[in-house]
C-alpha atoms as a PDB file:
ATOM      1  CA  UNK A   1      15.344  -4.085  -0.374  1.00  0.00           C
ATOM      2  CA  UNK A   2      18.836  -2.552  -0.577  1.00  0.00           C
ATOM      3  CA  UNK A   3      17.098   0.097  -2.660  1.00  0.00           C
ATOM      4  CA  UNK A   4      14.106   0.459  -1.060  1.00  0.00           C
ATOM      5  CA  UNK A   5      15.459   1.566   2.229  1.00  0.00           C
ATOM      6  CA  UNK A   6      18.027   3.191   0.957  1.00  0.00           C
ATOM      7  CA  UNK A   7      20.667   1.364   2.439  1.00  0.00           C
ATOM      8  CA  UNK A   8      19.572   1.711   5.497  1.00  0.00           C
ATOM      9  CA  UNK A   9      17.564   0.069   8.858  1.00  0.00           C
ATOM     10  CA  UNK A  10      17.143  -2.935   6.831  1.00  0.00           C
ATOM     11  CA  UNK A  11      15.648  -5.629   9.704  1.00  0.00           C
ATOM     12  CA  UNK A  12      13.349  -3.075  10.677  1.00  0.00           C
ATOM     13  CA  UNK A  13       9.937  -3.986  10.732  1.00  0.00           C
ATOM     14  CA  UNK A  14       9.032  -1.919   8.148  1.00  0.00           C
ATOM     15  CA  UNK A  15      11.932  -2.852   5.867  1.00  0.00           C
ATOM     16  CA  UNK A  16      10.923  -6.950   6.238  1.00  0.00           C
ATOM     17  CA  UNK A  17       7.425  -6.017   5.925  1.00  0.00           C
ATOM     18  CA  UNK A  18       7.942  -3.858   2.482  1.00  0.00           C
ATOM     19  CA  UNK A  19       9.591  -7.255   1.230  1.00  0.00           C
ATOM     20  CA  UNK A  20       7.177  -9.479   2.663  1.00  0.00           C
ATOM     21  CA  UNK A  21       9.968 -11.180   4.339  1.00  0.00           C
ATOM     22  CA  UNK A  22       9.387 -12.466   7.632  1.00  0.00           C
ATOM     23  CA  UNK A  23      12.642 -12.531   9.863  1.00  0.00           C
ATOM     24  CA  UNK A  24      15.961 -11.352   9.937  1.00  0.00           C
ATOM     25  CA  UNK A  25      17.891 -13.929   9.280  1.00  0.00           C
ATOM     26  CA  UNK A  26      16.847 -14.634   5.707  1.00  0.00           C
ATOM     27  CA  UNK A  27      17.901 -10.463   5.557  1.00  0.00           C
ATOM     28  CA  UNK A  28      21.457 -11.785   6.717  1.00  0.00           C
ATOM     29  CA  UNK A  29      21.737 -14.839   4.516  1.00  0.00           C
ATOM     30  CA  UNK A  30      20.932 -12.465   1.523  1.00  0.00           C
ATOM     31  CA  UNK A  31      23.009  -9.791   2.050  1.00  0.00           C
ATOM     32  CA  UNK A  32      26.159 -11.665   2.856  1.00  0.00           C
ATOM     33  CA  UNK A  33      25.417 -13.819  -0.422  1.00  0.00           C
ATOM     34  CA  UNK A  34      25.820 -10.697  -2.252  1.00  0.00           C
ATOM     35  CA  UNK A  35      28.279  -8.897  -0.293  1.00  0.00           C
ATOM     36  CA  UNK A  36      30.480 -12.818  -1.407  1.00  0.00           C
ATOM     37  CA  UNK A  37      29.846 -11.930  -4.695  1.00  0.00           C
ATOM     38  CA  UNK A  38      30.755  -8.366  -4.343  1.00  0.00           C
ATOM     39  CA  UNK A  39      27.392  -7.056  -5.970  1.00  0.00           C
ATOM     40  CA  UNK A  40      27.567  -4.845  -2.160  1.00  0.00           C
ATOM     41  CA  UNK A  41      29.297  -3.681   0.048  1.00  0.00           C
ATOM     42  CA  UNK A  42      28.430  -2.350   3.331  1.00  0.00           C
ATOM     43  CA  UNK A  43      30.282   1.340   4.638  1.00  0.00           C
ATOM     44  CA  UNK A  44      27.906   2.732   6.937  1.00  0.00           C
ATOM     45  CA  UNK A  45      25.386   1.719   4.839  1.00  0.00           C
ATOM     46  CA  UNK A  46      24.594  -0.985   2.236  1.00  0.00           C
ATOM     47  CA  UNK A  47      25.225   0.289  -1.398  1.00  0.00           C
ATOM     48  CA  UNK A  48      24.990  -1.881  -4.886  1.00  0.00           C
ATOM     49  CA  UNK A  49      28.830  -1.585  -6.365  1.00  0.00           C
ATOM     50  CA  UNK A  50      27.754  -1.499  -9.792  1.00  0.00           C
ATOM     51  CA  UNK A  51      26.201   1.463 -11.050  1.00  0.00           C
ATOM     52  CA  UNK A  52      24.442   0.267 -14.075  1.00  0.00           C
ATOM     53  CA  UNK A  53      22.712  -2.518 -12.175  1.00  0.00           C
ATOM     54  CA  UNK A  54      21.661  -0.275  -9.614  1.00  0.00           C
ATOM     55  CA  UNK A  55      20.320   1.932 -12.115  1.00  0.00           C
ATOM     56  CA  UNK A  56      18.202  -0.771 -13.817  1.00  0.00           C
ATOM     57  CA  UNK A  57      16.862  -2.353 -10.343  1.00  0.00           C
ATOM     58  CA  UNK A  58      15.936   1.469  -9.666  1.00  0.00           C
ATOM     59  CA  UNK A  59      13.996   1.692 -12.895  1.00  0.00           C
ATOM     60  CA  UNK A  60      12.088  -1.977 -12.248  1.00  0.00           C
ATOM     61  CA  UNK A  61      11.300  -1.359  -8.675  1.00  0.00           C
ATOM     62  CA  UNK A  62      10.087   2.354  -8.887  1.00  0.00           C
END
């Protein structure tokens, strides 16, 4: 999702809807279990820290 919106607008309808995910909240719960494990961090915009994983998430999703 991170990827797929670029970061950005991510409880949009559009952005839940691209993910077939239904509400916020679930949006919320993921992101702040990964922001915990520090796989993202959020400055302006959410970005994957590691650059090699988002590389090969970039390569399965597109």
């Amino acid at each position: 999702m991170v990827l797929l919106n670029n970061g950005k607008n991510l409880f949009s309808g559009k952005a839940l809807d691209s993910v077939a995910i239904r509400t916020g909240s679930i949006v919320t719960r993921f992101l702040s279990g990964l922001a915990q494990k520090e796989i993202i961090v959020k400055n302006g915009k959410y970005t994957i820290q590691d650059v090699l994983l988002e590389k090969w998430m970039s390569r399965k999703i597109f």
